[in-house]
PDB file of N, CA and C in Angstrom:
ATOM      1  N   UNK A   1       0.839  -1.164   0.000  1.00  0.00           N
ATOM      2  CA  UNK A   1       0.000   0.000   0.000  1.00  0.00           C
ATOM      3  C   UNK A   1       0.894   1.240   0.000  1.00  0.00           C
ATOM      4  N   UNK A   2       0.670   2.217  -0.757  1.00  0.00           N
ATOM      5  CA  UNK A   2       1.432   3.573  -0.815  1.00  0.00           C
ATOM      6  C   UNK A   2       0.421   4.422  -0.171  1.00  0.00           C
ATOM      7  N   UNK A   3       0.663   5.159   0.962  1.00  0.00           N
ATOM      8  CA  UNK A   3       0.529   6.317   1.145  1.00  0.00           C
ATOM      9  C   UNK A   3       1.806   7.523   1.246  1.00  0.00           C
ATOM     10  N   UNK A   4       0.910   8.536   1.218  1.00  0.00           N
ATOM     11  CA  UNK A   4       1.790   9.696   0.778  1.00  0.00           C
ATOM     12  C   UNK A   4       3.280   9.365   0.040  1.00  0.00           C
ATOM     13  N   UNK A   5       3.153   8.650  -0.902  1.00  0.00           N
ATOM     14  CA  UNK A   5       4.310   8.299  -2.116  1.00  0.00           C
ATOM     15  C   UNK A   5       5.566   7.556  -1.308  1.00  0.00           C
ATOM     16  N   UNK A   6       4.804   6.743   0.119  1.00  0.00           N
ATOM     17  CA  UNK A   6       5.844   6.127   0.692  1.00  0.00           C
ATOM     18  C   UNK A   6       5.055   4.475   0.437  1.00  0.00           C
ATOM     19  N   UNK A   7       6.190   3.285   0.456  1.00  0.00           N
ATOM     20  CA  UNK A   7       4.956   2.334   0.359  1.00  0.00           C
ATOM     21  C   UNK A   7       5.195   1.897   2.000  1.00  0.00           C
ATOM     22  N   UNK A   8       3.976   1.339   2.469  1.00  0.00           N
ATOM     23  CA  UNK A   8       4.417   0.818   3.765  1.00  0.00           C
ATOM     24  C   UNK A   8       3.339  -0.608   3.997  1.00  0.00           C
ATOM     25  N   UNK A   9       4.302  -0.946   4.572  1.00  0.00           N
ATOM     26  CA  UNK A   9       3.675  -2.849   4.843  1.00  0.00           C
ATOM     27  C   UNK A   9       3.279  -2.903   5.770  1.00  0.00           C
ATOM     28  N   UNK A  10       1.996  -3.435   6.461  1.00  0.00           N
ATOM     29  CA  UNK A  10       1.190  -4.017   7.371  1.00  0.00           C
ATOM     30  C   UNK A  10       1.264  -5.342   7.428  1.00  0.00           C
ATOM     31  N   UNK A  11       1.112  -5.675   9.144  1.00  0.00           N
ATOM     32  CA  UNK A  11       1.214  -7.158   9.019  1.00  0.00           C
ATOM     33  C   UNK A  11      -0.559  -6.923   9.625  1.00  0.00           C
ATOM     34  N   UNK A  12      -0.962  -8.110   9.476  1.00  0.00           N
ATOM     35  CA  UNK A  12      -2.014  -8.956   9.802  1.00  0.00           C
ATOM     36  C   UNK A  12      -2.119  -9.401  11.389  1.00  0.00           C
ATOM     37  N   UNK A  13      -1.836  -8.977  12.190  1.00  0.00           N
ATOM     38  CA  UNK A  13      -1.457  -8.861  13.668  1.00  0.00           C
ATOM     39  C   UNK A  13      -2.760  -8.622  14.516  1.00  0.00           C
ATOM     40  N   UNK A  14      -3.033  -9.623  15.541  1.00  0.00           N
ATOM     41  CA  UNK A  14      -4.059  -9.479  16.711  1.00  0.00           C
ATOM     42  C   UNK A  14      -3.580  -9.569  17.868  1.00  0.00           C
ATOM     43  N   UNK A  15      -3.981  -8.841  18.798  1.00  0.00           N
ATOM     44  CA  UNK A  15      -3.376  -8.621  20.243  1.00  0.00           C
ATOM     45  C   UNK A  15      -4.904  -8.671  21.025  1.00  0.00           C
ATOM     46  N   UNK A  16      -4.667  -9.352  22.034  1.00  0.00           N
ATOM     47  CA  UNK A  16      -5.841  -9.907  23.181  1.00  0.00           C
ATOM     48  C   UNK A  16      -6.117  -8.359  24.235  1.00  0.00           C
ATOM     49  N   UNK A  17      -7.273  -8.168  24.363  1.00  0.00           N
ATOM     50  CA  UNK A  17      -7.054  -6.940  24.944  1.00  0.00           C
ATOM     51  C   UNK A  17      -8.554  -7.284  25.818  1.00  0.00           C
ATOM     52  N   UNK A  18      -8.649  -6.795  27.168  1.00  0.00           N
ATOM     53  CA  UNK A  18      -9.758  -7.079  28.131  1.00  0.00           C
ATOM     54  C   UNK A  18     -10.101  -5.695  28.784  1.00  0.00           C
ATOM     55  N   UNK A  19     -10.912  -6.122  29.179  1.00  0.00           N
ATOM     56  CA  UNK A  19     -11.439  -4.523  30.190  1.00  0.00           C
ATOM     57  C   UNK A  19     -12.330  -5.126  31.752  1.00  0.00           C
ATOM     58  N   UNK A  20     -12.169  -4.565  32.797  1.00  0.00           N
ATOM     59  CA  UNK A  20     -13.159  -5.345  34.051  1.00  0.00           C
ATOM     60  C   UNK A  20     -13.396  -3.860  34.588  1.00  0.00           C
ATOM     61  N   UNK A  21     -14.532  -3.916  34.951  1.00  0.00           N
ATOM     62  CA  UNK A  21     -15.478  -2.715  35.714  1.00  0.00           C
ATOM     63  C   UNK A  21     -15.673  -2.858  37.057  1.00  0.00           C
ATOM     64  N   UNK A  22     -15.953  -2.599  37.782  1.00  0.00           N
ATOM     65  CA  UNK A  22     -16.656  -2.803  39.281  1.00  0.00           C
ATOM     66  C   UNK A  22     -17.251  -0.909  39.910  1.00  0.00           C
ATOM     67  N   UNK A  23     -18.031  -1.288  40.091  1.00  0.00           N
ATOM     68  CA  UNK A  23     -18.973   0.163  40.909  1.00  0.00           C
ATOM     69  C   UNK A  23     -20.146  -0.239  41.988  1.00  0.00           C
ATOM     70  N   UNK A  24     -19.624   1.176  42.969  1.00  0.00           N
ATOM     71  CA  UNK A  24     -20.719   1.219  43.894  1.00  0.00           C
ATOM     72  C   UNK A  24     -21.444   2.343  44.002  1.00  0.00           C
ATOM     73  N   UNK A  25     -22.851   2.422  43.916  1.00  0.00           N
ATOM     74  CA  UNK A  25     -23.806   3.746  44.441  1.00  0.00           C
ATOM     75  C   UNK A  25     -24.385   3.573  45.966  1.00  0.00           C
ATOM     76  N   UNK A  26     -24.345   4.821  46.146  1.00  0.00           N
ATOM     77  CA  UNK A  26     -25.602   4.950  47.530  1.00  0.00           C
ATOM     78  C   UNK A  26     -26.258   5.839  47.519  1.00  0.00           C
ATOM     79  N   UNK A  27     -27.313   5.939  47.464  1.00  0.00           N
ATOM     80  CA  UNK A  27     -28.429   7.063  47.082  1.00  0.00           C
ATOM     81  C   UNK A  27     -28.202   7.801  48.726  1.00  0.00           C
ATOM     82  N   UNK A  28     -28.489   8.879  48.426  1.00  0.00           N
ATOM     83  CA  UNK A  28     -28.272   9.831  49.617  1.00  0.00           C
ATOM     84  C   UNK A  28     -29.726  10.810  49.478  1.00  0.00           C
ATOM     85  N   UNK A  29     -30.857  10.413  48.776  1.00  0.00           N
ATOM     86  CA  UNK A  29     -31.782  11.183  49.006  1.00  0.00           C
ATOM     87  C   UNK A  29     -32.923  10.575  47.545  1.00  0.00           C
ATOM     88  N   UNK A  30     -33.966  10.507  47.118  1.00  0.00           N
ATOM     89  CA  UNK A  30     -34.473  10.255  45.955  1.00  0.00           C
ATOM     90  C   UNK A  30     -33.798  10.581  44.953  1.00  0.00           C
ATOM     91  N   UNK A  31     -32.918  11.542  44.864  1.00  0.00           N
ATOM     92  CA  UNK A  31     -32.681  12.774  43.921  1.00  0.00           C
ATOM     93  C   UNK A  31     -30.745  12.790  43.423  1.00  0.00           C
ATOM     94  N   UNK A  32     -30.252  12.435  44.825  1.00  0.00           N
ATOM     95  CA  UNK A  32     -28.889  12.227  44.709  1.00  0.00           C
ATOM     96  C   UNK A  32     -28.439  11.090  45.246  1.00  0.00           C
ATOM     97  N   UNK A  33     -27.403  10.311  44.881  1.00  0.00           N
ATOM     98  CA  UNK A  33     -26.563   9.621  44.900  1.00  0.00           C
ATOM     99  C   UNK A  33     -25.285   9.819  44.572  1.00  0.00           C
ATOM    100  N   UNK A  34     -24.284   9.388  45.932  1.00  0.00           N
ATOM    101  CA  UNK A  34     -22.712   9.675  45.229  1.00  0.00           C
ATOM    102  C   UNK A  34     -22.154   8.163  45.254  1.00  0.00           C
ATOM    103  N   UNK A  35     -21.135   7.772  44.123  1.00  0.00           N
ATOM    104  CA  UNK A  35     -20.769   6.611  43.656  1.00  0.00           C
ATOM    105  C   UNK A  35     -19.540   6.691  43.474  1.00  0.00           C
ATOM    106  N   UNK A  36     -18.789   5.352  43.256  1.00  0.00           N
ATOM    107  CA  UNK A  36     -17.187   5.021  43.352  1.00  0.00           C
ATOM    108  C   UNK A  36     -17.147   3.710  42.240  1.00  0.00           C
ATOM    109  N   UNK A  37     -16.186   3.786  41.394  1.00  0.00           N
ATOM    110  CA  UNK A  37     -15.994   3.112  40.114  1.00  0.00           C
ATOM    111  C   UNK A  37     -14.801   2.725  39.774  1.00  0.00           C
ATOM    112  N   UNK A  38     -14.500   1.525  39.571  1.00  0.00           N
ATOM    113  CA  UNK A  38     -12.978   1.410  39.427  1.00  0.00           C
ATOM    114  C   UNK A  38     -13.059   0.513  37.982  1.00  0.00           C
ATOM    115  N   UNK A  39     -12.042   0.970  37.409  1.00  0.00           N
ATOM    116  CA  UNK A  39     -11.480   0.270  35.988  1.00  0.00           C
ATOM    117  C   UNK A  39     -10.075  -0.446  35.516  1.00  0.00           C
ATOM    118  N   UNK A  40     -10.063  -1.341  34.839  1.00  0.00           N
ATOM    119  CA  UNK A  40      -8.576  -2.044  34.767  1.00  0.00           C
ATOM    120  C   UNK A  40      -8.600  -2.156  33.006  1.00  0.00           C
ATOM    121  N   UNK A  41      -7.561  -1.977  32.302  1.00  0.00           N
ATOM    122  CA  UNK A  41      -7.741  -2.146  30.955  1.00  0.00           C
ATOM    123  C   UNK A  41      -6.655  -2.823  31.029  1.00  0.00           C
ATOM    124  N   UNK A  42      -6.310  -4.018  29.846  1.00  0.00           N
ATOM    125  CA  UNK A  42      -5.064  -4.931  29.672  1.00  0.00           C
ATOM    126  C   UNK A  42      -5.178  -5.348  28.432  1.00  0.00           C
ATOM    127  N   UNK A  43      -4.123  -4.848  27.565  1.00  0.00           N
ATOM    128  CA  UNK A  43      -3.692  -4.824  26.114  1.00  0.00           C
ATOM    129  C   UNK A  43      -2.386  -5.893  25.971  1.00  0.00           C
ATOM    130  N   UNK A  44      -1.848  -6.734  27.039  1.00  0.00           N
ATOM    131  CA  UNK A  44      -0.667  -7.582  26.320  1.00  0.00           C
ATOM    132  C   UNK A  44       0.391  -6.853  26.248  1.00  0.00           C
ATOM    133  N   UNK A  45       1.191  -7.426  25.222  1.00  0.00           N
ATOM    134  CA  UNK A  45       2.646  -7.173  24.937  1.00  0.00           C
ATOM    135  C   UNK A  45       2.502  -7.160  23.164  1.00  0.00           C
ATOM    136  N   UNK A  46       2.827  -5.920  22.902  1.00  0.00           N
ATOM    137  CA  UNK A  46       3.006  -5.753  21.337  1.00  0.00           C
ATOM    138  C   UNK A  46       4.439  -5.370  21.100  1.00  0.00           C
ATOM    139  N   UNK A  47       4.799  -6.269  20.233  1.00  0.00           N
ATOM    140  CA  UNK A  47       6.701  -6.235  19.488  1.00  0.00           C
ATOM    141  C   UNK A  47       6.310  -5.552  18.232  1.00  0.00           C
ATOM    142  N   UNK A  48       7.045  -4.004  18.452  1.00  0.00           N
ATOM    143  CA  UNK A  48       6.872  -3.116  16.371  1.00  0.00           C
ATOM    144  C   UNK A  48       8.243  -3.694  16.128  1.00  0.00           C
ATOM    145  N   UNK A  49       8.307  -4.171  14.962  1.00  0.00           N
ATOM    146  CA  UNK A  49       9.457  -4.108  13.896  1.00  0.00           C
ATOM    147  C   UNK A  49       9.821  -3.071  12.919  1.00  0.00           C
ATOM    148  N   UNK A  50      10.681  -2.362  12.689  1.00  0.00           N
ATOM    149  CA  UNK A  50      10.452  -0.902  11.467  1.00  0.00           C
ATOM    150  C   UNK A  50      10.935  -2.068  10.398  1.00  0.00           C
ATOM    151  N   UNK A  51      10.282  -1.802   8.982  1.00  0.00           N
ATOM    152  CA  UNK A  51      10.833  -1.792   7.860  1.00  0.00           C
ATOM    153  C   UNK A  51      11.879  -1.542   6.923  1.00  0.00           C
ATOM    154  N   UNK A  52      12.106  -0.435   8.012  1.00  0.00           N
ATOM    155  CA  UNK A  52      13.643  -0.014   7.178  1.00  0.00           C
ATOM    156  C   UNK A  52      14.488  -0.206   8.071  1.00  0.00           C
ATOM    157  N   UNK A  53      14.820  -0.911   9.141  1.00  0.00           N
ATOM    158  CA  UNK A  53      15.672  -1.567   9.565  1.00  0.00           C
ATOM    159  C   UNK A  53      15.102  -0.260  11.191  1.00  0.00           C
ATOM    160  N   UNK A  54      16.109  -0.470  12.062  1.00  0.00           N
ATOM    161  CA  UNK A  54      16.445   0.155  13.568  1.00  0.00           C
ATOM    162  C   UNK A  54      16.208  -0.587  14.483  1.00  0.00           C
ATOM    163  N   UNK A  55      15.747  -0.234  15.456  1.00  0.00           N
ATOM    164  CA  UNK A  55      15.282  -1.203  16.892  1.00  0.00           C
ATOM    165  C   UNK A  55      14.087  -1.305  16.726  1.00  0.00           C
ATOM    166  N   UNK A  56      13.531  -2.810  17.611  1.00  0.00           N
ATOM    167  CA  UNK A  56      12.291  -2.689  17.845  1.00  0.00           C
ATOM    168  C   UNK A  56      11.756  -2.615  18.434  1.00  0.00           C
ATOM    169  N   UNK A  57      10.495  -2.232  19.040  1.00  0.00           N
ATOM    170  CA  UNK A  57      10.170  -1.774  20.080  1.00  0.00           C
ATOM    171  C   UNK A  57       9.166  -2.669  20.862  1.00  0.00           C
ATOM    172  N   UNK A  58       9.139  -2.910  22.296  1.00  0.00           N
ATOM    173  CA  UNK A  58       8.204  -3.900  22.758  1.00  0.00           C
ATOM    174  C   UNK A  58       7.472  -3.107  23.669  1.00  0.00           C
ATOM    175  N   UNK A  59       5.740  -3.021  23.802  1.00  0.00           N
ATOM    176  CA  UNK A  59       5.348  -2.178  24.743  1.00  0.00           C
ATOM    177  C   UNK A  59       3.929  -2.978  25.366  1.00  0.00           C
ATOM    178  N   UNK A  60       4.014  -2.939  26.706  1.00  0.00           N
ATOM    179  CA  UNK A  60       2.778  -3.724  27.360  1.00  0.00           C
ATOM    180  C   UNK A  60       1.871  -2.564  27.902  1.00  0.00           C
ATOM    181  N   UNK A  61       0.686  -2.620  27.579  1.00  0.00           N
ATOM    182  CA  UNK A  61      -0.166  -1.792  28.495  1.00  0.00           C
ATOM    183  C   UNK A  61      -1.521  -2.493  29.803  1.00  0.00           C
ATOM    184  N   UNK A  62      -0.999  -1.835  30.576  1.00  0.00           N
ATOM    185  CA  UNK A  62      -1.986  -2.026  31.799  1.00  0.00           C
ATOM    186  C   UNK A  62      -2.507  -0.928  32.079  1.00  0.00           C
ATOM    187  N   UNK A  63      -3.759  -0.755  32.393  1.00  0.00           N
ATOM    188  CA  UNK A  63      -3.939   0.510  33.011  1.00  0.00           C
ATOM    189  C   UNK A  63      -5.242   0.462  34.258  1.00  0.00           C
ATOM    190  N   UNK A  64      -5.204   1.165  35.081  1.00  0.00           N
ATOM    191  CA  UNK A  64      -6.100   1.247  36.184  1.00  0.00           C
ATOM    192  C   UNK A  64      -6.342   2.651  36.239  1.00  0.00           C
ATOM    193  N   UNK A  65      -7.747   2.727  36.642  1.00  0.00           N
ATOM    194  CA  UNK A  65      -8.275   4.350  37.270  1.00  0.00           C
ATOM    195  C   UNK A  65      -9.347   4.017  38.491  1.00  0.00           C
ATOM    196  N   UNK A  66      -9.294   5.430  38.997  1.00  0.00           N
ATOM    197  CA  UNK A  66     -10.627   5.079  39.747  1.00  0.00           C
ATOM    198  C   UNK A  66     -11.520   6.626  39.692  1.00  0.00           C
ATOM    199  N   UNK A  67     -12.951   6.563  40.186  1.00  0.00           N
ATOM    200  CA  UNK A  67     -13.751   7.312  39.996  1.00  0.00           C
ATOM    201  C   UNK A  67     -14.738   7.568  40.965  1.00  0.00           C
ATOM    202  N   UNK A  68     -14.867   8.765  41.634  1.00  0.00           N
ATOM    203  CA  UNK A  68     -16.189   9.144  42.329  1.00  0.00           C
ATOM    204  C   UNK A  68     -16.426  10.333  42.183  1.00  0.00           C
ATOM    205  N   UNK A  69     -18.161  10.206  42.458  1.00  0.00           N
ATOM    206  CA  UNK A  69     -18.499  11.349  42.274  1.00  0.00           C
ATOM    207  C   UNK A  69     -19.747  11.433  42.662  1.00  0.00           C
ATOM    208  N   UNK A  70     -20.567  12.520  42.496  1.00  0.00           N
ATOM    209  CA  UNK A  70     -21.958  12.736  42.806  1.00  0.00           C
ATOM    210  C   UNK A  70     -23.362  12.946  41.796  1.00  0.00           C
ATOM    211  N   UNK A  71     -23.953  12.309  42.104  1.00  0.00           N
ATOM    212  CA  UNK A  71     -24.985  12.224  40.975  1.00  0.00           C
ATOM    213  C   UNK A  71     -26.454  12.802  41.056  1.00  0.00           C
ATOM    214  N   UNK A  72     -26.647  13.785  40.282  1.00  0.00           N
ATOM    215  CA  UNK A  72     -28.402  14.102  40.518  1.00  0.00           C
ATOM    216  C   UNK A  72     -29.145  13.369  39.481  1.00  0.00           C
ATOM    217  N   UNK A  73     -30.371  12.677  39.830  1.00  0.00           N
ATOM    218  CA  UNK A  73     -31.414  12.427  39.191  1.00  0.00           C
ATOM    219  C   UNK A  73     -32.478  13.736  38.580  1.00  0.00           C
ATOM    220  N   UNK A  74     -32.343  14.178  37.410  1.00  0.00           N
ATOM    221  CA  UNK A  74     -33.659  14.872  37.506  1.00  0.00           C
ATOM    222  C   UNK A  74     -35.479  14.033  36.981  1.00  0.00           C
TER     223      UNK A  74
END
């Protein structure tokens, strides 16, 4: 495939990638509720090779967050 008058090769490559959730609410009135949320994302280990030769690069991603906050119902 050529883009911009360069050609460049793609491989055909799949990497396993997951996601897990967990959350808690507590209503604090009909109207409001404040809540806490946590997240984990996991992408593996991906090896780039360049084409025109150099190093290659190996990169794993994990990632975690967390979340609270307050919520109105209208």
């Amino acid at each position: 495939m050529t883009i911009g008058g360069v050609e460049q090769e793609f491989d055909d490559n799949y990497l396993f990638a997951a996601q897990a959730l967990a959350g808690v609410s507590y209503e604090l009135s009909s109207s409001w509720s404040i809540y806490a949320e946590t997240r984990y994302n996991y992408a593996g280990s991906i090896e780039l090779e360049p084409t025109a030769g150099g190093a290659s690069v190996e990169a794993d991603y994990n990632g975690f967050s967390c979340l609270a906050g307050l919520r109105y119902k209208f």
